[in-house]
C-alpha atoms as a PDB file:
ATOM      1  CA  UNK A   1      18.258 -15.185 -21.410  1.00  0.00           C
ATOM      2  CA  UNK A   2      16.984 -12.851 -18.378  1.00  0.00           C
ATOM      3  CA  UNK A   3      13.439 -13.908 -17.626  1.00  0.00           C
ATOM      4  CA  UNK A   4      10.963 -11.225 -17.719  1.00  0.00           C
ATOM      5  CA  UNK A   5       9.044 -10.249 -14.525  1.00  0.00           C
ATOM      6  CA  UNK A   6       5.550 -10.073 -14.648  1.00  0.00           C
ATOM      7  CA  UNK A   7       4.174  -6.526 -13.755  1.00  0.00           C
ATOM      8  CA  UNK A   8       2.571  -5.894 -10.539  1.00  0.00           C
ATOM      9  CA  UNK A   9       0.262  -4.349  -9.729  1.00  0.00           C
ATOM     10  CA  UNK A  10      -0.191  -1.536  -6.470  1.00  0.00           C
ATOM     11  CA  UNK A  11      -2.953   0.473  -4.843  1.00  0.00           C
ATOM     12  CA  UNK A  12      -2.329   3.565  -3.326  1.00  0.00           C
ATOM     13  CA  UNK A  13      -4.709   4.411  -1.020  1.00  0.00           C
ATOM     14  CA  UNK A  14      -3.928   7.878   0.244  1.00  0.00           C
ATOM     15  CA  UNK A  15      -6.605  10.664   0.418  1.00  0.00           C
ATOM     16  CA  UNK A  16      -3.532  14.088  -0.186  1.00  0.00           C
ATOM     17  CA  UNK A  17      -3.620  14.667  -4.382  1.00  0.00           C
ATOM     18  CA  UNK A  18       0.044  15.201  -4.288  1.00  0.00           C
ATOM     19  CA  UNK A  19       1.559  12.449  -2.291  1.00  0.00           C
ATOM     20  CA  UNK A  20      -0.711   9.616  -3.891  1.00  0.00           C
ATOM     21  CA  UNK A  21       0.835  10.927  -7.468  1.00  0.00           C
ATOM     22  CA  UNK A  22       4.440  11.487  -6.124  1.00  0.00           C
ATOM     23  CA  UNK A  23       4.113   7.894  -5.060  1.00  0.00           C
ATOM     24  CA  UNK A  24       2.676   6.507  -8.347  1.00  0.00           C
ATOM     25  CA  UNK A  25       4.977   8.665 -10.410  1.00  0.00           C
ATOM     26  CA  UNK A  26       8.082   6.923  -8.423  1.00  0.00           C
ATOM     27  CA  UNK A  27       5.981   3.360  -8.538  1.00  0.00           C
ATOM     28  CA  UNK A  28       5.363   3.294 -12.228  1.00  0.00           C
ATOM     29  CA  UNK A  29       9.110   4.595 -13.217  1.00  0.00           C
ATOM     30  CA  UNK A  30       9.805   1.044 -11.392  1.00  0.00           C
ATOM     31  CA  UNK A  31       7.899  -0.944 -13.850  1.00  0.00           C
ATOM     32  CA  UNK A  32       5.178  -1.274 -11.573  1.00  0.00           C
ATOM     33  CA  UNK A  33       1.328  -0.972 -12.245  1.00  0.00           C
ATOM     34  CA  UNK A  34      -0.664   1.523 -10.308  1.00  0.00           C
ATOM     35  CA  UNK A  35      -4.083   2.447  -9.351  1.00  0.00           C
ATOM     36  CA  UNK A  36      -4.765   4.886  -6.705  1.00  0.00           C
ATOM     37  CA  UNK A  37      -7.820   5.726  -4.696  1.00  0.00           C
ATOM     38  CA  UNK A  38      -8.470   8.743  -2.268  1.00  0.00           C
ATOM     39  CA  UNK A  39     -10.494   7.063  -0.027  1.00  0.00           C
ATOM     40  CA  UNK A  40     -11.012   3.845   1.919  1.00  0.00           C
ATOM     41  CA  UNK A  41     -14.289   2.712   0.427  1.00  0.00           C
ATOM     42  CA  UNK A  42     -12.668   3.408  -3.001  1.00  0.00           C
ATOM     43  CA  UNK A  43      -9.555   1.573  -1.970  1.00  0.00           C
ATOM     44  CA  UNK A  44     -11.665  -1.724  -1.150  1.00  0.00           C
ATOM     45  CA  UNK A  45     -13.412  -1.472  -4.238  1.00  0.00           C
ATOM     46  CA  UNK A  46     -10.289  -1.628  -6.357  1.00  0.00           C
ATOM     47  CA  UNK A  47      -8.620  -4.243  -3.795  1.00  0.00           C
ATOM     48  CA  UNK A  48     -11.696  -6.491  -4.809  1.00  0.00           C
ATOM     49  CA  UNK A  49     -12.177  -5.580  -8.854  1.00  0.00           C
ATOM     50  CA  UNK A  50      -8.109  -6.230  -9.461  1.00  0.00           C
ATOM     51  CA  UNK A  51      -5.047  -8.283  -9.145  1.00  0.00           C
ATOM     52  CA  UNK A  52      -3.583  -5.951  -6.855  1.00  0.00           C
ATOM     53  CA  UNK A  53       0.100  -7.155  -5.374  1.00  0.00           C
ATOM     54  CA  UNK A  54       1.131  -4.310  -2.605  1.00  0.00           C
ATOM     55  CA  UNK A  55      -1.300  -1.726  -0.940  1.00  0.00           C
ATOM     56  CA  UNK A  56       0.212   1.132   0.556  1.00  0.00           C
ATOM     57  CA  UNK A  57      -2.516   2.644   2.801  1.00  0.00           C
ATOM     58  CA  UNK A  58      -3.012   5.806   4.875  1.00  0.00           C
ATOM     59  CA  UNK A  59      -4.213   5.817   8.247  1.00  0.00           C
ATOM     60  CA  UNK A  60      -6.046   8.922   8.153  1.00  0.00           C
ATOM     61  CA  UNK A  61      -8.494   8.970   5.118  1.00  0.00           C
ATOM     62  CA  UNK A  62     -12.021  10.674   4.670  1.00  0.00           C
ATOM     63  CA  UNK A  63     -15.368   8.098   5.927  1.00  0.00           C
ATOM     64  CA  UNK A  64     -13.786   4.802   6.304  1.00  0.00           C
ATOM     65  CA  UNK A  65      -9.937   4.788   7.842  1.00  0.00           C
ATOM     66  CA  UNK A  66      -7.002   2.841   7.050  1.00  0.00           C
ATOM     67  CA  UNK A  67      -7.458   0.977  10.483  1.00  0.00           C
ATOM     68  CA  UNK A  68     -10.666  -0.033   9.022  1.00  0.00           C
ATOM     69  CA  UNK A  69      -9.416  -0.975   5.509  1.00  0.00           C
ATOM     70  CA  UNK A  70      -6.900  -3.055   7.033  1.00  0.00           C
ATOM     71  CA  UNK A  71      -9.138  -4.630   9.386  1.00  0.00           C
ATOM     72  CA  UNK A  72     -11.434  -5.324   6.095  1.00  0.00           C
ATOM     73  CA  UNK A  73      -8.974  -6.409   4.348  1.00  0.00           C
ATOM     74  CA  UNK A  74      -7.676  -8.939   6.360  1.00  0.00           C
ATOM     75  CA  UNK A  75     -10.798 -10.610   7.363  1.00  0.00           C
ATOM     76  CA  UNK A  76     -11.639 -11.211   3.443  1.00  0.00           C
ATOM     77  CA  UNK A  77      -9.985 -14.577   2.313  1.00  0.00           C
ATOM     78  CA  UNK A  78      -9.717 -13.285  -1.104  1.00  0.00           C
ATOM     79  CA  UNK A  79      -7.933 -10.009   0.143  1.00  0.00           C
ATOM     80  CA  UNK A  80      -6.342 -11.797   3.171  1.00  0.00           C
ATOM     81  CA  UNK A  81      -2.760 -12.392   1.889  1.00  0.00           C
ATOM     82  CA  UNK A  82      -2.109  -8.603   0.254  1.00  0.00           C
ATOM     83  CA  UNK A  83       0.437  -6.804   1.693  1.00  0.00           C
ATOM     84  CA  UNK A  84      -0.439  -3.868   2.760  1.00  0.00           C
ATOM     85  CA  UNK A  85       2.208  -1.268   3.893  1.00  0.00           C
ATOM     86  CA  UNK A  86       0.624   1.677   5.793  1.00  0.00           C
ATOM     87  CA  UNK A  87       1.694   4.521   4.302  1.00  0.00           C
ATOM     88  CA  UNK A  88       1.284   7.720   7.134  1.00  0.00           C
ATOM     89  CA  UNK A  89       2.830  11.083   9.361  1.00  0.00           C
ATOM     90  CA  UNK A  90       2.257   9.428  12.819  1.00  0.00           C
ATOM     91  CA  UNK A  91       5.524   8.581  13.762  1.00  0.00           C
ATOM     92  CA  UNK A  92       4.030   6.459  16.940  1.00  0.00           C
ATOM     93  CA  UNK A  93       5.800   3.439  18.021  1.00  0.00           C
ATOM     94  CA  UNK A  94       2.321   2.439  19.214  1.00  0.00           C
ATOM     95  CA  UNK A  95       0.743   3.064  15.860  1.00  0.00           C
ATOM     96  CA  UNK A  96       3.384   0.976  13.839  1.00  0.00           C
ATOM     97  CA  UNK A  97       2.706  -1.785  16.619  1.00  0.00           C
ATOM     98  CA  UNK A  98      -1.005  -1.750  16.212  1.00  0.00           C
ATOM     99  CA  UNK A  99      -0.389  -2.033  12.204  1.00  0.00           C
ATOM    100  CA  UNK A 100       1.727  -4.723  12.521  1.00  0.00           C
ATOM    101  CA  UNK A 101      -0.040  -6.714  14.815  1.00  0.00           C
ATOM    102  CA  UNK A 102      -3.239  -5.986  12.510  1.00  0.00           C
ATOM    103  CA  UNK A 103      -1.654  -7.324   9.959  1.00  0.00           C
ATOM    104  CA  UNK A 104       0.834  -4.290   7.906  1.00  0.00           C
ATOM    105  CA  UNK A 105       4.025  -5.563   6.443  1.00  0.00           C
ATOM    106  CA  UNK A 106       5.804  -2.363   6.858  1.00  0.00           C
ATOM    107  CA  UNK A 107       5.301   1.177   7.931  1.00  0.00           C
ATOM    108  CA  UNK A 108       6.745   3.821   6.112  1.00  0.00           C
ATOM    109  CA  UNK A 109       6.240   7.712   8.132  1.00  0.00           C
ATOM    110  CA  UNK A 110       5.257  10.707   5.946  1.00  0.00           C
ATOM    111  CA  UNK A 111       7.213  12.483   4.336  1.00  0.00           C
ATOM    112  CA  UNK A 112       8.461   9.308   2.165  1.00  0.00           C
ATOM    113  CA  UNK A 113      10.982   9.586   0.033  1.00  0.00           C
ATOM    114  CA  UNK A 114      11.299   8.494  -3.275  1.00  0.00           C
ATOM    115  CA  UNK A 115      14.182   6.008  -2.288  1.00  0.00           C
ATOM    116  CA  UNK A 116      12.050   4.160   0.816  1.00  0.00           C
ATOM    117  CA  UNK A 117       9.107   4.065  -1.568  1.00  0.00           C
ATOM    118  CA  UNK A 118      11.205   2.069  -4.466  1.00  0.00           C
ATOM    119  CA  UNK A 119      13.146  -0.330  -1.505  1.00  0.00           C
ATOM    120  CA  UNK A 120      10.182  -1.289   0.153  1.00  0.00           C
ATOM    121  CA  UNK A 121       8.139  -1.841  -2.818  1.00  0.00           C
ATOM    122  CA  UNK A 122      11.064  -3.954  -4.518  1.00  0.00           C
ATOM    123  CA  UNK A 123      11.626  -5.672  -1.104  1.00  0.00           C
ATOM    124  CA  UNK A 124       7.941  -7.046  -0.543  1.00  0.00           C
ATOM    125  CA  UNK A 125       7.069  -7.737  -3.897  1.00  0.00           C
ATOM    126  CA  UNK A 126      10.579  -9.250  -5.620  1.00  0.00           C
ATOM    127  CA  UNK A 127      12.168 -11.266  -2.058  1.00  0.00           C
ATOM    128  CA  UNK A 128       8.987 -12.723  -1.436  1.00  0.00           C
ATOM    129  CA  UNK A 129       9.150 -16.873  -2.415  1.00  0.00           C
END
């Protein structure tokens, strides 16, 4: 008998209409749960009000950035252990470096496609122990 997976949940924080529902669209034809939020201050309010698995965050969102979500995130006990893959168009090696050493799991560089989106959501939330 195969055992059922429990659904999990993920938070798109990403502040451009089109990509945040092209993610979710690909992220909920996975089985997955999703809330999304255009902005950082409405990303940390969702972060704390649910069980939230995976965050895939944007580095460049209106009033608080995904720098500072990150930073928020990770300095909350509660919130601490998330992943959180950033989820952005700067290319920089220095960028992905800052992210990671900040805490980020992966980095994933705009355009995403609907393939890298799926394998890094099944490979942080299903191969974790």
């Amino acid at each position: 008998m195969e055992k059922r997976r429990e659904t999990k949940t993920v938070l798109i924080i990403e502040d451009d209409a089109g990509l945040r529902n092209f993610a979710a669209r690909v992220l909920e034809l996975e089985g997955y749960r999703v809330f999304q939020a255009e902005d950082g201050d409405e990303g940390l309010r969702l972060v704390r009000e649910n069980q939230v698995a995976l965050v895939l965050l944007d580095l460049r969102l209106p009033g608080r950035d995904g720098w500072s979500v990150l930073s928020q995130m990770k300095s909350e006990p509660a919130l601490s252990a998330i992943p959180v893959v950033m989820f952005t168009a700067s290319v920089a090696a220095s960028q992905e470096k800052r992210a990671r050493s900040m805490g980020a799991v992966d980095y994933l560089a705009k355009p995403v496609s609907a393939a890298s989106l799926k394998e890094a959501a099944a490979r942080i939330l299903h191969d974790r122990r």
